[in-house]
N, C-alpha and C. Protein backbone atom coordinates (compact mmCIF):
# COMPACT_ATOMS: atom_id res chain seq x y z
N UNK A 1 0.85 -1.17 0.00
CA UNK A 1 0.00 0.00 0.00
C UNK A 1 0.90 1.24 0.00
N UNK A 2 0.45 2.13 -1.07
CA UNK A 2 1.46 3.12 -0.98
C UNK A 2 0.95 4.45 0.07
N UNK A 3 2.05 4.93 0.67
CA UNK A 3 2.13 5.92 1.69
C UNK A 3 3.03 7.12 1.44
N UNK A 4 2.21 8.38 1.33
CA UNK A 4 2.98 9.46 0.72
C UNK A 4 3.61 9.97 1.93
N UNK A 5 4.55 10.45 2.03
CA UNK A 5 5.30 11.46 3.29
C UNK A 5 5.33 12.84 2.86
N UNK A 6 5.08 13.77 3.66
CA UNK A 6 4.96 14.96 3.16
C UNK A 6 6.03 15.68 4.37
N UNK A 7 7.13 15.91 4.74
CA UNK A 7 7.86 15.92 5.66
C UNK A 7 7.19 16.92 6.46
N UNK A 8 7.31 17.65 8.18
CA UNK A 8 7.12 18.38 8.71
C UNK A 8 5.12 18.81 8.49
N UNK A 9 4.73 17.86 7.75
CA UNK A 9 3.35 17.52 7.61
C UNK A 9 2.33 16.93 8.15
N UNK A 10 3.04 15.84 7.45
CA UNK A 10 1.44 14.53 7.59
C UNK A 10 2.06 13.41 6.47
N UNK A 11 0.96 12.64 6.38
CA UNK A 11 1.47 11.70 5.67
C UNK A 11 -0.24 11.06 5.04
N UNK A 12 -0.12 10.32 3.38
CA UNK A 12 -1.26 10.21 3.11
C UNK A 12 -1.54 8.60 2.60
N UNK A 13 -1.81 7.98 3.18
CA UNK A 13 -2.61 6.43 3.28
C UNK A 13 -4.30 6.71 2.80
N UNK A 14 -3.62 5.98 1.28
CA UNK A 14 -4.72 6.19 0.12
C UNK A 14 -5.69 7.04 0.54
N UNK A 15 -6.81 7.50 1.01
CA UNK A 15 -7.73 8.15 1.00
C UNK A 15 -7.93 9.64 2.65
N UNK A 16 -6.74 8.98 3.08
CA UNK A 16 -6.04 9.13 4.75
C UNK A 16 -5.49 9.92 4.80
N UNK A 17 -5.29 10.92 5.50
CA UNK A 17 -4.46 11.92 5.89
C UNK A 17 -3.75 12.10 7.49
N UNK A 18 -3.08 12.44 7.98
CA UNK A 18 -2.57 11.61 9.35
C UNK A 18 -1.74 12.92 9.32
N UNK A 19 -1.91 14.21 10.35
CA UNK A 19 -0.75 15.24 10.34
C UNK A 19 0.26 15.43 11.46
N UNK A 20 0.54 16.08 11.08
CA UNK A 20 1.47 16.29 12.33
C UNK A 20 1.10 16.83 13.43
N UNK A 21 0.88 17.21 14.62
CA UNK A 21 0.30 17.72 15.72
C UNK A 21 -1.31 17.70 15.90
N UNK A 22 -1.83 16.31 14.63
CA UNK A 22 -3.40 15.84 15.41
C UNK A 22 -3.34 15.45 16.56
N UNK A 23 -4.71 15.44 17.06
CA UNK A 23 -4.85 14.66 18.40
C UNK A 23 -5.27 13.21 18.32
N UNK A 24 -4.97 12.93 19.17
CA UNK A 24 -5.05 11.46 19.31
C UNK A 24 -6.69 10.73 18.37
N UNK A 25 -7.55 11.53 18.89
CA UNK A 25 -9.28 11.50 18.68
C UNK A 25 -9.23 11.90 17.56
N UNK A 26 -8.32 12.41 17.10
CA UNK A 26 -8.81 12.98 15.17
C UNK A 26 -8.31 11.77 14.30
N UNK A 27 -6.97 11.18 14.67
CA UNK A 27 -6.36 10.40 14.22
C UNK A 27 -6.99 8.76 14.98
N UNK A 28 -7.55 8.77 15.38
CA UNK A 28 -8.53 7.81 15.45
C UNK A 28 -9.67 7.69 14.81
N UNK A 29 -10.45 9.00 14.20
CA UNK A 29 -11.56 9.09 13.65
C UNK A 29 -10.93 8.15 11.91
N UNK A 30 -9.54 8.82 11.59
CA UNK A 30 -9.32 8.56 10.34
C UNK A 30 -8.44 7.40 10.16
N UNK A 31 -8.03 6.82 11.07
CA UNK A 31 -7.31 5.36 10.95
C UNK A 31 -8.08 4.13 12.15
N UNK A 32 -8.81 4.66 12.61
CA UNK A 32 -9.85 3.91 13.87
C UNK A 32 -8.90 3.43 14.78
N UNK A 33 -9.50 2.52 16.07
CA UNK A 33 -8.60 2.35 17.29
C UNK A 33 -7.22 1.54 16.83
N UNK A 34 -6.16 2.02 17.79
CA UNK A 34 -4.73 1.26 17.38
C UNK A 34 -4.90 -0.22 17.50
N UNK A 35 -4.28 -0.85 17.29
CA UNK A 35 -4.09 -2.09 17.58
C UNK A 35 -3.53 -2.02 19.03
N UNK A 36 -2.65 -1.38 19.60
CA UNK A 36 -2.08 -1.44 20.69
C UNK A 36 -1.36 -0.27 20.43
N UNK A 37 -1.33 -0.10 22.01
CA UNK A 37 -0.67 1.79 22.57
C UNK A 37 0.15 1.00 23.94
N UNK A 38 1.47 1.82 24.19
CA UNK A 38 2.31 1.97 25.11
C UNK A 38 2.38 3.40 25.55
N UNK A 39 2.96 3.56 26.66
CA UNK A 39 3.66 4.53 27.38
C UNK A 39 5.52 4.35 26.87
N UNK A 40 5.89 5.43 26.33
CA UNK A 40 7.30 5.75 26.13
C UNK A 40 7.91 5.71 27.67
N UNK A 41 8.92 5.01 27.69
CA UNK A 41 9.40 4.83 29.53
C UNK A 41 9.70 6.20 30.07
N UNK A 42 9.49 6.43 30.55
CA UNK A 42 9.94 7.43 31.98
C UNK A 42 9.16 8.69 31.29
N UNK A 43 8.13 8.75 30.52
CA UNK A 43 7.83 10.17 30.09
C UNK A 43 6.07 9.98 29.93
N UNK A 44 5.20 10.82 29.75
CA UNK A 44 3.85 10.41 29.54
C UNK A 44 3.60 10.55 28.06
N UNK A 45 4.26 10.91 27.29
CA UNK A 45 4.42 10.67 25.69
C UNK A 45 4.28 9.13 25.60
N UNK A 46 3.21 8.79 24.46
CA UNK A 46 3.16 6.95 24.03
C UNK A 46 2.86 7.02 22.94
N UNK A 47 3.10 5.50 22.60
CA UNK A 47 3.07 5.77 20.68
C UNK A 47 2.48 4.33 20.76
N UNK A 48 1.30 4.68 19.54
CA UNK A 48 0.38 3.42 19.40
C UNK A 48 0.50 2.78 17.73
N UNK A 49 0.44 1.73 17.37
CA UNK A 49 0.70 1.34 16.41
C UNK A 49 -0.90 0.87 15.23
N UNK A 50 -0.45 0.40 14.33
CA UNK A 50 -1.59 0.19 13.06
C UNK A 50 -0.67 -0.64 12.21
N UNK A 51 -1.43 -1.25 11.54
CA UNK A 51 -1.19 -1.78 9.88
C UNK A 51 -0.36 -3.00 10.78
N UNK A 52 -0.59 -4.03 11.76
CA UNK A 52 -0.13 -5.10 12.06
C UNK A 52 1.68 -4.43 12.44
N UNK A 53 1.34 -2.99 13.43
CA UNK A 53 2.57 -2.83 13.86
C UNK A 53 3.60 -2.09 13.07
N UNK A 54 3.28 -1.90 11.78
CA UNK A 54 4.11 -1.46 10.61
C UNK A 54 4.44 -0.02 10.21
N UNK A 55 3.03 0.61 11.19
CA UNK A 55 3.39 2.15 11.26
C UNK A 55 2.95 2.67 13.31
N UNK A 56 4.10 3.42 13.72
CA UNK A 56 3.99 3.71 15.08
C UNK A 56 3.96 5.18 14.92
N UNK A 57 2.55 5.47 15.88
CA UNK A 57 2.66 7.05 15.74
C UNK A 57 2.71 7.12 17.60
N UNK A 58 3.71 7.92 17.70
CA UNK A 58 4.06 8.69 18.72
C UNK A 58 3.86 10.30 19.38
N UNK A 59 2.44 9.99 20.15
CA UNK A 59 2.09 11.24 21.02
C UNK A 59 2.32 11.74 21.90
N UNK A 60 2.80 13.50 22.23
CA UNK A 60 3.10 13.83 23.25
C UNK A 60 1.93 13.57 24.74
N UNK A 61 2.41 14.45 25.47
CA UNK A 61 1.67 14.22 27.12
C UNK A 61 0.47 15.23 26.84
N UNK A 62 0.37 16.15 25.56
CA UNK A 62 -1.11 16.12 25.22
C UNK A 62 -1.36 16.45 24.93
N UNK A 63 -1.62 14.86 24.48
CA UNK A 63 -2.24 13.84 22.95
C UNK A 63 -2.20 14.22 21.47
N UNK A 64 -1.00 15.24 21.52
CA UNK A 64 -0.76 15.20 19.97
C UNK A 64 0.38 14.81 19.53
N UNK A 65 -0.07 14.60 17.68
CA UNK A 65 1.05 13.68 17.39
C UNK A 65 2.18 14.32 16.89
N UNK A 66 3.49 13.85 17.23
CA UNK A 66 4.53 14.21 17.43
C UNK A 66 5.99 13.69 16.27
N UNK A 67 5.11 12.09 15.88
CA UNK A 67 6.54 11.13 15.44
C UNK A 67 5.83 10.14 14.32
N UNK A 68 5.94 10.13 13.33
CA UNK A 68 5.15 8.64 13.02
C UNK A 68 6.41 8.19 12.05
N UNK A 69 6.37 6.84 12.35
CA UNK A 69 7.51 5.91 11.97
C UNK A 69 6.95 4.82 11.09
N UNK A 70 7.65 4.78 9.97
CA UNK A 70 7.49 3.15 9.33
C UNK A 70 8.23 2.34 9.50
N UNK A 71 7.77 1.02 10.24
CA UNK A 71 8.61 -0.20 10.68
C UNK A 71 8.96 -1.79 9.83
N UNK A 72 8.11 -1.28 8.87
CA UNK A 72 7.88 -2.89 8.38
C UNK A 72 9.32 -3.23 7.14
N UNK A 73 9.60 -1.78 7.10
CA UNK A 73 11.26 -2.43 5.70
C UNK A 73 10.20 -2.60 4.32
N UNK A 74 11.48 -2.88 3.53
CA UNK A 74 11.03 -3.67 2.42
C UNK A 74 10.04 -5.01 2.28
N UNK A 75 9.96 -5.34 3.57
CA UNK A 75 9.30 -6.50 3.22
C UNK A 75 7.56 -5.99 3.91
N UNK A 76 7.27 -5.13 4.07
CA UNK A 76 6.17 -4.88 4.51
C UNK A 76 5.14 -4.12 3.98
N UNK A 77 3.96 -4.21 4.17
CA UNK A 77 2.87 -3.78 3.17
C UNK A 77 3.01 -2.35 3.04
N UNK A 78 3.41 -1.72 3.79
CA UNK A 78 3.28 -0.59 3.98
C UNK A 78 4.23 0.00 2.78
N UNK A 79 3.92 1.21 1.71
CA UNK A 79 5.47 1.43 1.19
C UNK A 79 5.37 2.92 1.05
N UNK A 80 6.45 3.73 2.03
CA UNK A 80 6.00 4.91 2.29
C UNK A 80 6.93 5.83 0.58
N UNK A 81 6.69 6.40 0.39
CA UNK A 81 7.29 7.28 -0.81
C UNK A 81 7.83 8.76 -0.33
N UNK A 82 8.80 9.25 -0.51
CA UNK A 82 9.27 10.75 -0.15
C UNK A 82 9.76 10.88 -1.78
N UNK A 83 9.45 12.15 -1.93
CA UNK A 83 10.27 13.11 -3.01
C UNK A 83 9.88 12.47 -4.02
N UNK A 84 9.19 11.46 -4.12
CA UNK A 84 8.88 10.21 -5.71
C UNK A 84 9.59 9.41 -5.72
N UNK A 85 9.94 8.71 -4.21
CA UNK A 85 10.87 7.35 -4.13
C UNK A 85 10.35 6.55 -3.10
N UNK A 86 10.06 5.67 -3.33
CA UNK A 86 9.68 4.24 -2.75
C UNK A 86 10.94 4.25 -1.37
N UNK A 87 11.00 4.56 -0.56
CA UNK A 87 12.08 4.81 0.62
C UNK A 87 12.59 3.20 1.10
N UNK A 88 11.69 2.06 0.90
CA UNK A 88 11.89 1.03 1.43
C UNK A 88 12.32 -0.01 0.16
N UNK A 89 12.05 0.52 -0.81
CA UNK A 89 12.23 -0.62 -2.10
C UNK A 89 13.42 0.37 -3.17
N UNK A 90 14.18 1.62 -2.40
CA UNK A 90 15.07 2.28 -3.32
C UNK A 90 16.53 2.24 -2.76
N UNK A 91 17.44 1.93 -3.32
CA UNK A 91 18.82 1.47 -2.67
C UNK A 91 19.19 2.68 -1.89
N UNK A 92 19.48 2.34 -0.61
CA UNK A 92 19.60 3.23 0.44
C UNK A 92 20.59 4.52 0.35
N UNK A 93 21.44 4.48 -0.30
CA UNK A 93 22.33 5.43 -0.96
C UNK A 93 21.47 6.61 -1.67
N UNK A 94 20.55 6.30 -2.36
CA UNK A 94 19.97 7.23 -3.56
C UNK A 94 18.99 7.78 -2.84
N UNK A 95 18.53 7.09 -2.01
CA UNK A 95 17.20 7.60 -1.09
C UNK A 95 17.62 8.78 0.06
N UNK A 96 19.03 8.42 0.62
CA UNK A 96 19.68 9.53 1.52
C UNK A 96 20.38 10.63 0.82
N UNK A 97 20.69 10.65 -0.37
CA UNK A 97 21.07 11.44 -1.47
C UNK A 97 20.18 12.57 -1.69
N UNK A 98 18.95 11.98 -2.23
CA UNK A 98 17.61 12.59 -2.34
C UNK A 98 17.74 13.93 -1.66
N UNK A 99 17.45 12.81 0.13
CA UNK A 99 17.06 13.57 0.99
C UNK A 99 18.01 14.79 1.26
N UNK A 100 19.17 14.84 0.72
CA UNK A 100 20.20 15.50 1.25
C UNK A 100 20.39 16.90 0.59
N UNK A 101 19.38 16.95 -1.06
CA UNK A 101 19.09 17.51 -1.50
C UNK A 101 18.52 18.59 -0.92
N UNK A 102 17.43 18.07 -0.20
CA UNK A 102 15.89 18.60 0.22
C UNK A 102 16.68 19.21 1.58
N UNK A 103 17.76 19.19 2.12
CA UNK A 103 18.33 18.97 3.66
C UNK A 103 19.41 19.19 4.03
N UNK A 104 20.43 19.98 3.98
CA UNK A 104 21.70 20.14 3.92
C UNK A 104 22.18 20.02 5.27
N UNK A 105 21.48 19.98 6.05
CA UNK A 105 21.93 20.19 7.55
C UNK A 105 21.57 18.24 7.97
N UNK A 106 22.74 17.49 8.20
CA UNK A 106 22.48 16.29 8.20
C UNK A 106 23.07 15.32 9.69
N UNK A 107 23.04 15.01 9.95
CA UNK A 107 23.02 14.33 11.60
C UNK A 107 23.29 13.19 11.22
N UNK A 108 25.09 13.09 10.86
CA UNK A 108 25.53 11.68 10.24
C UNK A 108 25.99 10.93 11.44
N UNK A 109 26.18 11.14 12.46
CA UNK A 109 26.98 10.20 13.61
C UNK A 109 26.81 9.09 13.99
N UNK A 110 26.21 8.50 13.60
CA UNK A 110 25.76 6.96 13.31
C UNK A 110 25.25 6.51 12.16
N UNK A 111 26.21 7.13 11.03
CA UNK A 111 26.29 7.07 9.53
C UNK A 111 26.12 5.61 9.07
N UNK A 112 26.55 4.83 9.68
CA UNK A 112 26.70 2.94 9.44
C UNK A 112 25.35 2.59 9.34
N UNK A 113 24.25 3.49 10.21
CA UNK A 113 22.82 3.02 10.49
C UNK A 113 22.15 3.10 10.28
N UNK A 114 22.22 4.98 10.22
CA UNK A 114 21.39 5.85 9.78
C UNK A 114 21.57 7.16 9.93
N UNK A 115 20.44 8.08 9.72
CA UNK A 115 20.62 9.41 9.46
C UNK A 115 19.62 10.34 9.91
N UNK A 116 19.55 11.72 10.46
CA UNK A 116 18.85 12.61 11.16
C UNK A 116 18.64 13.52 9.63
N UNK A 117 18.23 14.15 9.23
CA UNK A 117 17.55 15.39 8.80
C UNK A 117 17.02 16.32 9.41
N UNK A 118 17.64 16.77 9.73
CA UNK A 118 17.70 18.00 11.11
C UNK A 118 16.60 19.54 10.75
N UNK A 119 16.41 19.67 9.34
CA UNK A 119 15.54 21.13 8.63
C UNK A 119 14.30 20.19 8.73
N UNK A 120 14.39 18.82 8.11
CA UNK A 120 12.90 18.10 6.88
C UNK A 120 12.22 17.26 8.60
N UNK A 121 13.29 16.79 9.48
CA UNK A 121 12.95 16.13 10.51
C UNK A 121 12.52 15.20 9.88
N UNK A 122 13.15 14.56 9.15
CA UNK A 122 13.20 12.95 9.16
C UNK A 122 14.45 12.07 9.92
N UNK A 123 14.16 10.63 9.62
CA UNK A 123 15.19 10.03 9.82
C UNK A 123 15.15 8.56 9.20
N UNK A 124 16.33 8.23 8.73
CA UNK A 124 16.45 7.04 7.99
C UNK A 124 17.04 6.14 9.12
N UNK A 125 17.05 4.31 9.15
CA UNK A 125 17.05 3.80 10.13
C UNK A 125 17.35 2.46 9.22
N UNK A 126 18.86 2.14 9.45
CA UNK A 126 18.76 -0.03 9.02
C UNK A 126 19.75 -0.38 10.24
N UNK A 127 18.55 -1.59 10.22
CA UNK A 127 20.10 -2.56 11.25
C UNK A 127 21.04 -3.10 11.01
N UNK A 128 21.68 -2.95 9.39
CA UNK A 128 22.44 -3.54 9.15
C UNK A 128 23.28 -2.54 8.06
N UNK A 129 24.47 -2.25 8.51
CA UNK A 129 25.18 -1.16 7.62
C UNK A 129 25.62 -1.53 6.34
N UNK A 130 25.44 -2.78 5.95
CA UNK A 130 25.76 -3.58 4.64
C UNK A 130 24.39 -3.69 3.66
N UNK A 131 23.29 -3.26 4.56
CA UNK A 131 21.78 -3.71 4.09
C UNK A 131 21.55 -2.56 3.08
N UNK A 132 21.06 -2.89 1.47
CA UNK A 132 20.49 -1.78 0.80
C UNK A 132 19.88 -1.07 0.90
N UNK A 133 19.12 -1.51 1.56
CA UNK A 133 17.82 -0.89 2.07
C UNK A 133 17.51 -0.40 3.58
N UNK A 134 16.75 0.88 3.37
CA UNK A 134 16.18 1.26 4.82
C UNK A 134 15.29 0.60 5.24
N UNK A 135 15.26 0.12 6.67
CA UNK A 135 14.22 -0.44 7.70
C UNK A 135 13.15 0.56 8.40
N UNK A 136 13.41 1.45 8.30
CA UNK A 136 12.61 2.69 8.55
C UNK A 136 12.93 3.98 8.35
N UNK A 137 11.70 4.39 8.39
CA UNK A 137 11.80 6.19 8.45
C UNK A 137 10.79 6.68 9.02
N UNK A 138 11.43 7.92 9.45
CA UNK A 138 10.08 8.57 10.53
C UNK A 138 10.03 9.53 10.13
N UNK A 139 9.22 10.63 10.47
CA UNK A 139 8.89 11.98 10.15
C UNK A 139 8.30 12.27 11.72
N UNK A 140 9.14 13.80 12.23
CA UNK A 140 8.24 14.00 13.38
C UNK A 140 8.18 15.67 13.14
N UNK A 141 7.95 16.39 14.30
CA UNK A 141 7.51 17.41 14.52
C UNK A 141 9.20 18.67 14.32
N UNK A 142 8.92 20.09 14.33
CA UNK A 142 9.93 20.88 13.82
C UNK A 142 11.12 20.54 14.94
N UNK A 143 11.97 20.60 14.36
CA UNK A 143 13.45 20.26 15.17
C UNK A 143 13.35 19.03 15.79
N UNK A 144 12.68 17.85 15.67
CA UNK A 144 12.69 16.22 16.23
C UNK A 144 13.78 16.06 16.37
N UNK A 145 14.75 16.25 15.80
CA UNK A 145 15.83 15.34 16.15
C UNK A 145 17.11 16.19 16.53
N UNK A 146 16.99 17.26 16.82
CA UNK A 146 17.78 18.30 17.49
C UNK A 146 17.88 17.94 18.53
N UNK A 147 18.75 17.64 19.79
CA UNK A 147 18.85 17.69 20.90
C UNK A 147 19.08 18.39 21.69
């Protein structure tokens, strides 16, 4: 199923729209109840999941959304697209390239793994530094990954 990313946005699941700083109750009206919700440890921010786990959206202490992540890789139904690239089915090189375009300010320090986008607030994510492909990407709220 294809999934558009619109960075510092939202994101659009075919007929779906999912933004950035909905509330919990809006984003329930348009993707219905999670499958399952946690508490993030030591904070009242939790992130509840959909699509058999494959996408995690992460809300602050209140209840808006903050983070949404695709988990499933290449091998999962889910296939999110940035810039007009398939992020999970495009060789991981060309896809961080892309982004680097769109992003000059880049958060390489765990370059082997992955990558911050520090302006677009994304982030690219594999467990394996030999792997073509990304295992995830997230999109969260302005400055996410600034510390």
């Amino acid at each position: 199923m294809k999934v558009e990313i619109f960075p510092l946005e939202k994101i659009r699941i075919e007929d779906k729209e999912i933004a950035i700083g909905m509330n919990e109750s809006r984003v329930e009206e348009e993707m219905g109840k999670a499958e399952r919700s946690f508490e993030n440890y030591g904070s009242k921010s939790y992130r509840s999941f959909y699509f058999d786990s494959e996408l995690g959206l992460d809300f602050d202490e209140n209840g808006l959304l903050e983070f949404i992540e695709f988990l499933g890789g290449n091998k999962g139904m889910l296939k999110p697209y940035i810039y007009g690239l398939s992020v999970f089915e495009t060789d991981a090189d060309k896809v961080k390239n892309v982004l680097a375009e769109h992003d000059n300010e880049i958060d390489d320090s765990e370059a082997e793994f992955g990558y911050s986008f520090l302006n677009e607030s994304i982030g690219l994510w594999r467990k394996d530094s030999k792997s073509r492909y990304w295992d995830t990407v997230g999109l969260g709220i302005k400055d996410y990954y600034r510390f």
